[in-house]
N, C-alpha and C. Protein backbone atom coordinates (compact mmCIF):
# COMPACT_ATOMS: atom_id res chain seq x y z
N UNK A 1 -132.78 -64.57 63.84
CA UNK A 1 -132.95 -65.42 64.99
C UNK A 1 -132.69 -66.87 64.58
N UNK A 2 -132.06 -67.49 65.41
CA UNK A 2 -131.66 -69.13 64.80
C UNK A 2 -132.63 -69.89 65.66
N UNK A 3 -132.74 -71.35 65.18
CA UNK A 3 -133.75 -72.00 65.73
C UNK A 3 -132.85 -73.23 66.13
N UNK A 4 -132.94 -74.18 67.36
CA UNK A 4 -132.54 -74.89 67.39
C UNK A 4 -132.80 -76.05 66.29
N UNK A 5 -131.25 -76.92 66.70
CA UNK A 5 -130.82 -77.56 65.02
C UNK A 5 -130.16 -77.02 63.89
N UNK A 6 -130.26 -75.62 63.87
CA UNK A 6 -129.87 -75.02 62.48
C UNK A 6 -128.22 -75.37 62.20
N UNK A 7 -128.01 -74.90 61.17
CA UNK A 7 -126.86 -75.21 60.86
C UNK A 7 -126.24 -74.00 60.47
N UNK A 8 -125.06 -73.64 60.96
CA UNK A 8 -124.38 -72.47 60.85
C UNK A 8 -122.79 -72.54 60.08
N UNK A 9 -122.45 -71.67 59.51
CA UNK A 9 -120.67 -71.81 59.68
C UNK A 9 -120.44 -70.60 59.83
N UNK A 10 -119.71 -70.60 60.81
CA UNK A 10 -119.16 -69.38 61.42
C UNK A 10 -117.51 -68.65 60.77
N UNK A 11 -117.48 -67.89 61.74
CA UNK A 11 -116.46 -66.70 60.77
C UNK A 11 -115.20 -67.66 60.65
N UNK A 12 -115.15 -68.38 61.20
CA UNK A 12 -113.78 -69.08 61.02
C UNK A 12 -113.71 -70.40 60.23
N UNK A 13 -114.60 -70.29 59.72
CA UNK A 13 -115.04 -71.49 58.27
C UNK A 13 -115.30 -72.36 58.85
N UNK A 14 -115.24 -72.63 60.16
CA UNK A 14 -116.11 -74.12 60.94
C UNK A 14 -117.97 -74.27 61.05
N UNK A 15 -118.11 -75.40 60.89
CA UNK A 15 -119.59 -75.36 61.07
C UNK A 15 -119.81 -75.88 62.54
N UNK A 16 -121.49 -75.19 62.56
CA UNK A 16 -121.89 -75.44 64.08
C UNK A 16 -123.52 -75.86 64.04
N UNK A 17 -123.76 -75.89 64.94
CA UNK A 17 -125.56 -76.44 64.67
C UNK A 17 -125.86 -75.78 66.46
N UNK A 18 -126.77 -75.60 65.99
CA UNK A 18 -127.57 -74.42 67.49
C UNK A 18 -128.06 -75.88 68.35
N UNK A 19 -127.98 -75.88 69.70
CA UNK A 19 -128.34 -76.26 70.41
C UNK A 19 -129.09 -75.69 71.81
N UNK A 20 -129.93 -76.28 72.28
CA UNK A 20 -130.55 -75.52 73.29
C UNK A 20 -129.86 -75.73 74.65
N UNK A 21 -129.54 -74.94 75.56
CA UNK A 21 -128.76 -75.57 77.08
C UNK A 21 -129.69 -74.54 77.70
N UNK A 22 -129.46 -75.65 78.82
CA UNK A 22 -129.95 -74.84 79.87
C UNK A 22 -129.57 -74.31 80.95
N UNK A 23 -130.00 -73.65 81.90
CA UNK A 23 -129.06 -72.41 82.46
C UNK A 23 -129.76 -72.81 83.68
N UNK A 24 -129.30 -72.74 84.74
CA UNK A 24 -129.89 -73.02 86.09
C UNK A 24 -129.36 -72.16 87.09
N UNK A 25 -130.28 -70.90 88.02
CA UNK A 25 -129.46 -70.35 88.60
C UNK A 25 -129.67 -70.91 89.96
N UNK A 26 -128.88 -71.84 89.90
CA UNK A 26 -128.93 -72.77 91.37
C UNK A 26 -128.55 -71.96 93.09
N UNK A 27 -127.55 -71.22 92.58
CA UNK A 27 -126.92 -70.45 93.67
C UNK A 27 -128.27 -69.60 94.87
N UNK A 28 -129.12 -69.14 93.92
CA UNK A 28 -129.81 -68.54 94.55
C UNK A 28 -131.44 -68.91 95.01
N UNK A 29 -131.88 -67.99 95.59
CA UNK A 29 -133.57 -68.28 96.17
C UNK A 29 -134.27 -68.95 95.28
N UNK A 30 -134.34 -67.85 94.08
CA UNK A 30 -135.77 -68.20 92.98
C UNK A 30 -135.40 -69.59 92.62
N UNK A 31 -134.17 -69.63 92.58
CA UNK A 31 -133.86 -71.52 91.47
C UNK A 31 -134.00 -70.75 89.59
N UNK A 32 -134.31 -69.81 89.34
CA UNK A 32 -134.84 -69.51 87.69
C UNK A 32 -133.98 -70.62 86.94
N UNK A 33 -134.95 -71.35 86.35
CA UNK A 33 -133.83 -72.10 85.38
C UNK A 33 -134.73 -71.61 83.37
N UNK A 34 -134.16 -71.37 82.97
CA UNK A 34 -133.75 -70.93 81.69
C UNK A 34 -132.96 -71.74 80.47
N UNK A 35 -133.33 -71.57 79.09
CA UNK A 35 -132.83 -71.92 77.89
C UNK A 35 -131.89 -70.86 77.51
N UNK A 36 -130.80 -71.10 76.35
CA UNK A 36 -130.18 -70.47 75.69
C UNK A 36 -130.33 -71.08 74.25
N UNK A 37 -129.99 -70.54 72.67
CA UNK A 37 -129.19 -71.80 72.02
C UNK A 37 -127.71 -71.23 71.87
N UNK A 38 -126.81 -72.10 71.50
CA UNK A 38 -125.68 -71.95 72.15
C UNK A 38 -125.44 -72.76 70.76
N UNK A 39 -124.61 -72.08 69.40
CA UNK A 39 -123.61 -73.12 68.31
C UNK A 39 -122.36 -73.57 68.59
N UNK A 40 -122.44 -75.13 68.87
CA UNK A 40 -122.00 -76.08 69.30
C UNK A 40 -121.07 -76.72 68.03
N UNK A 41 -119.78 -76.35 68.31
CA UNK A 41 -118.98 -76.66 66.68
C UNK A 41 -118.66 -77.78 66.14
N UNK A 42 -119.23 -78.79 65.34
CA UNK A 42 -119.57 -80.24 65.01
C UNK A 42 -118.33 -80.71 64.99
N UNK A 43 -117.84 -82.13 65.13
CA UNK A 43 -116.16 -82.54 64.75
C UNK A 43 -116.02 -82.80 63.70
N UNK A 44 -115.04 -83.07 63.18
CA UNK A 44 -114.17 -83.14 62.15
C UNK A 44 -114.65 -84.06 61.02
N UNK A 45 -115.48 -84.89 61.58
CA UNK A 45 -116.31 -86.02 60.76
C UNK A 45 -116.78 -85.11 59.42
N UNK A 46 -118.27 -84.08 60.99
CA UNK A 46 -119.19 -83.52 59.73
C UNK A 46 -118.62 -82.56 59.62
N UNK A 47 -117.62 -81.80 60.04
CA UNK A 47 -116.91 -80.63 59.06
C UNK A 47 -116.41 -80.75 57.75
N UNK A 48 -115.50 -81.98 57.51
CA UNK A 48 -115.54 -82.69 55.84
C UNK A 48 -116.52 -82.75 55.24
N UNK A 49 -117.87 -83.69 56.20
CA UNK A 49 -119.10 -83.88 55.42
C UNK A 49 -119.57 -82.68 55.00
N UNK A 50 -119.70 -81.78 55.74
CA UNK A 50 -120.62 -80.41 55.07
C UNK A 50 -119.62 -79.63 54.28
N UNK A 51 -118.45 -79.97 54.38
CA UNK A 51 -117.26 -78.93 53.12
C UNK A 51 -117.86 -79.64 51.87
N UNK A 52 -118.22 -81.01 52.20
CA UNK A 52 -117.77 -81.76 50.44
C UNK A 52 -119.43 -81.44 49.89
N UNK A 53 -120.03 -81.46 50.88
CA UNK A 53 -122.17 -81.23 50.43
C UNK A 53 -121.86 -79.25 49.71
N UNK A 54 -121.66 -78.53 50.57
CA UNK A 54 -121.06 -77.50 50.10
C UNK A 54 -120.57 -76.56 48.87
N UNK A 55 -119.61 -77.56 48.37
CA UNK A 55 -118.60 -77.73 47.69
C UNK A 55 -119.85 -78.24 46.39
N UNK A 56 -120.34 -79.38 46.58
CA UNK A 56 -121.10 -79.99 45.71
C UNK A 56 -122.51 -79.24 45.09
N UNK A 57 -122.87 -77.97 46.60
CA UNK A 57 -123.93 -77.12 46.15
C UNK A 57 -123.53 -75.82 45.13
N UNK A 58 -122.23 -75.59 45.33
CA UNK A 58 -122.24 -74.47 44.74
C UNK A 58 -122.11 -75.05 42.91
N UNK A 59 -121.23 -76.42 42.94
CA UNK A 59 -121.48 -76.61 41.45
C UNK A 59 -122.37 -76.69 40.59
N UNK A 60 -123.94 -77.16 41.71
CA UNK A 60 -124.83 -77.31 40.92
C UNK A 60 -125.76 -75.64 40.86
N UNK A 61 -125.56 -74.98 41.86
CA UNK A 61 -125.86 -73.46 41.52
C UNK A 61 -125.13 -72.86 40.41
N UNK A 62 -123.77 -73.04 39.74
CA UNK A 62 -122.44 -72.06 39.04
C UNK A 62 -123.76 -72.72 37.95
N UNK A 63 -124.16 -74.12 37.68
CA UNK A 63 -125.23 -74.58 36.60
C UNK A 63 -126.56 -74.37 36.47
N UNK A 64 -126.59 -73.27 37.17
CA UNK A 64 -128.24 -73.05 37.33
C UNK A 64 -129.09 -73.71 38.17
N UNK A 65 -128.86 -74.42 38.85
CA UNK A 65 -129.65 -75.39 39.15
C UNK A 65 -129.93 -75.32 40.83
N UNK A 66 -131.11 -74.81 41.19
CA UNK A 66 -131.52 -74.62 42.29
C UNK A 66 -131.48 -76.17 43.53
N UNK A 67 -130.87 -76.08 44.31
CA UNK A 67 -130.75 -77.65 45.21
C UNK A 67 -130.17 -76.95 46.68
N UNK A 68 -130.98 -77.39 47.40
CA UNK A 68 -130.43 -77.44 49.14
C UNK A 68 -130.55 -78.53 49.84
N UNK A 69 -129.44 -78.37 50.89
CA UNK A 69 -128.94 -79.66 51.86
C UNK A 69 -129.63 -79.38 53.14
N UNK A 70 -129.84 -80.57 53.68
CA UNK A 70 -130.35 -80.96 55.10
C UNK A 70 -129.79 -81.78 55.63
N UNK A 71 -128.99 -81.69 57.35
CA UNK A 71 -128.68 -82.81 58.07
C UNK A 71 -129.31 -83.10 58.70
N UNK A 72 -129.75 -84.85 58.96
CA UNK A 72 -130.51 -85.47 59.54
C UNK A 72 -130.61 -85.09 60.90
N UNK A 73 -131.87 -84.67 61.23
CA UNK A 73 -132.13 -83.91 62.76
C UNK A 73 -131.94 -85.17 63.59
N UNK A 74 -131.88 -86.28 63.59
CA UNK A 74 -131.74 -87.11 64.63
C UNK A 74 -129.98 -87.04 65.05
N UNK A 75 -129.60 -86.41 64.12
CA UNK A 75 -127.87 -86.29 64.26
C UNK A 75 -127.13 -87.76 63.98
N UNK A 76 -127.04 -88.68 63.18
CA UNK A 76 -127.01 -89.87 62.46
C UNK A 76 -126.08 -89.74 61.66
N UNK A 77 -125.91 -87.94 60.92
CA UNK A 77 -124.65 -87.97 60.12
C UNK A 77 -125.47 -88.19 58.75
N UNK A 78 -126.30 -87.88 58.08
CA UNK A 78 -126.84 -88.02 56.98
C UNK A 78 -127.45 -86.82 56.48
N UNK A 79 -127.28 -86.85 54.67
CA UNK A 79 -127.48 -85.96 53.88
C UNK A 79 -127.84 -85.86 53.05
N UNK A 80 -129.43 -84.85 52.64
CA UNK A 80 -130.01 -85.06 51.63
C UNK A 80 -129.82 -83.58 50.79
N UNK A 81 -129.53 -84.10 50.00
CA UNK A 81 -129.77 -82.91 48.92
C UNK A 81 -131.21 -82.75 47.96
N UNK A 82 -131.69 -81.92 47.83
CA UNK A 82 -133.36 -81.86 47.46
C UNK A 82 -133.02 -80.76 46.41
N UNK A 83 -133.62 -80.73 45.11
CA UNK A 83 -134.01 -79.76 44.41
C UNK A 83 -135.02 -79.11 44.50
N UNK A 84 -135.23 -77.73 44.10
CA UNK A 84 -136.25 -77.07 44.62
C UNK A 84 -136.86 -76.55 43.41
N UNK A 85 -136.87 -77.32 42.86
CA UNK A 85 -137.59 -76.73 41.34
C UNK A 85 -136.91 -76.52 39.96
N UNK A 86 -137.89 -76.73 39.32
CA UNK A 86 -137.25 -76.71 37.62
C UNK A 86 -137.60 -75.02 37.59
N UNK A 87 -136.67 -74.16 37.11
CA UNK A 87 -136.42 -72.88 36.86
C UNK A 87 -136.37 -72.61 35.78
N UNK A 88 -137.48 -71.18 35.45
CA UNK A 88 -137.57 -70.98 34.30
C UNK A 88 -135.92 -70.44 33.38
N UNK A 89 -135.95 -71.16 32.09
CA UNK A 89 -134.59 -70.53 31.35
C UNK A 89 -134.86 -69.77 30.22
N UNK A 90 -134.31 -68.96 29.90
CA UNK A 90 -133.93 -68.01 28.80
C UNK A 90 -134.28 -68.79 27.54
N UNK A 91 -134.18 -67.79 26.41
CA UNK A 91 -134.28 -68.25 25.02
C UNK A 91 -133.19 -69.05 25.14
N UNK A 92 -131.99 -69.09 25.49
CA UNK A 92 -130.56 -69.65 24.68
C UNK A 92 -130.75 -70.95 25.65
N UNK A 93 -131.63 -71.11 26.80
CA UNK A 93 -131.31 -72.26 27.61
C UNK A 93 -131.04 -72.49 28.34
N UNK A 94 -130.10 -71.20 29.42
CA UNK A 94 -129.58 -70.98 29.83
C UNK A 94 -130.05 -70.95 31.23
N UNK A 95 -130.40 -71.40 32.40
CA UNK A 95 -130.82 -70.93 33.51
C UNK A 95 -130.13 -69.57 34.16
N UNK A 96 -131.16 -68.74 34.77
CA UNK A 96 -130.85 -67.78 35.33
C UNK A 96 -129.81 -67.69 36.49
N UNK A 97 -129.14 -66.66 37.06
CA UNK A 97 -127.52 -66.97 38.27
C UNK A 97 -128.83 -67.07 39.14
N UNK A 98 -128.39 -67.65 40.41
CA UNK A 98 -128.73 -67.84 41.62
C UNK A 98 -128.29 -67.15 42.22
N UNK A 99 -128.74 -66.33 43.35
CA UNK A 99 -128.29 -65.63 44.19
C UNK A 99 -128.29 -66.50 45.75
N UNK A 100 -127.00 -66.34 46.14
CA UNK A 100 -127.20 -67.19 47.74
C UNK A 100 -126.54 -66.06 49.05
């Protein structure tokens, strides 16, 4: 289940972020008006931006090194990358693969 805000990339290597719309069935008696979320495919700006954050996560995973990205929920276009912990390593030093 996605939550609005999330961040998606879909089958066609574009990214999207869930948004909520709303649905109004105006035509008729009741009026029912209703939510959906609906992934809304970001432009070209943050499609670079999240290739190059991306791009930048998997190098620091190929190194062991546990780190995830967040875009600024106010939608501003900003990006934090956060580590998520020092991970235990092997005798040789080595941090363990990451699975994603």
């Amino acid at each position: 289940m996605a939550y609005e805000g999330e961040l998606v990339k879909m089958e066609n290597g574009r990214w999207a972020r869930f948004r909520r719309c709303s649905i109004v069935n105006a035509g008729h008696q009741d009026g029912d008006e209703f939510a959906i979320l609906v992934a809304v495919e970001l432009d070209e700006r943050y499609q670079d931006l999240l290739d190059a954050a991306e791009q930048s996560l998997e190098s620091y995973r190929a190194r062991g090194i546990p780190v995830r990205i967040q875009l600024d929920p106010s939608g501003k276009g900003k990006i934090s990358l956060s580590f998520e912990g020092e991970r235990d390593r092997d005798e040789s030093g080595e941090a363990p693969a990451l699975a994603h």
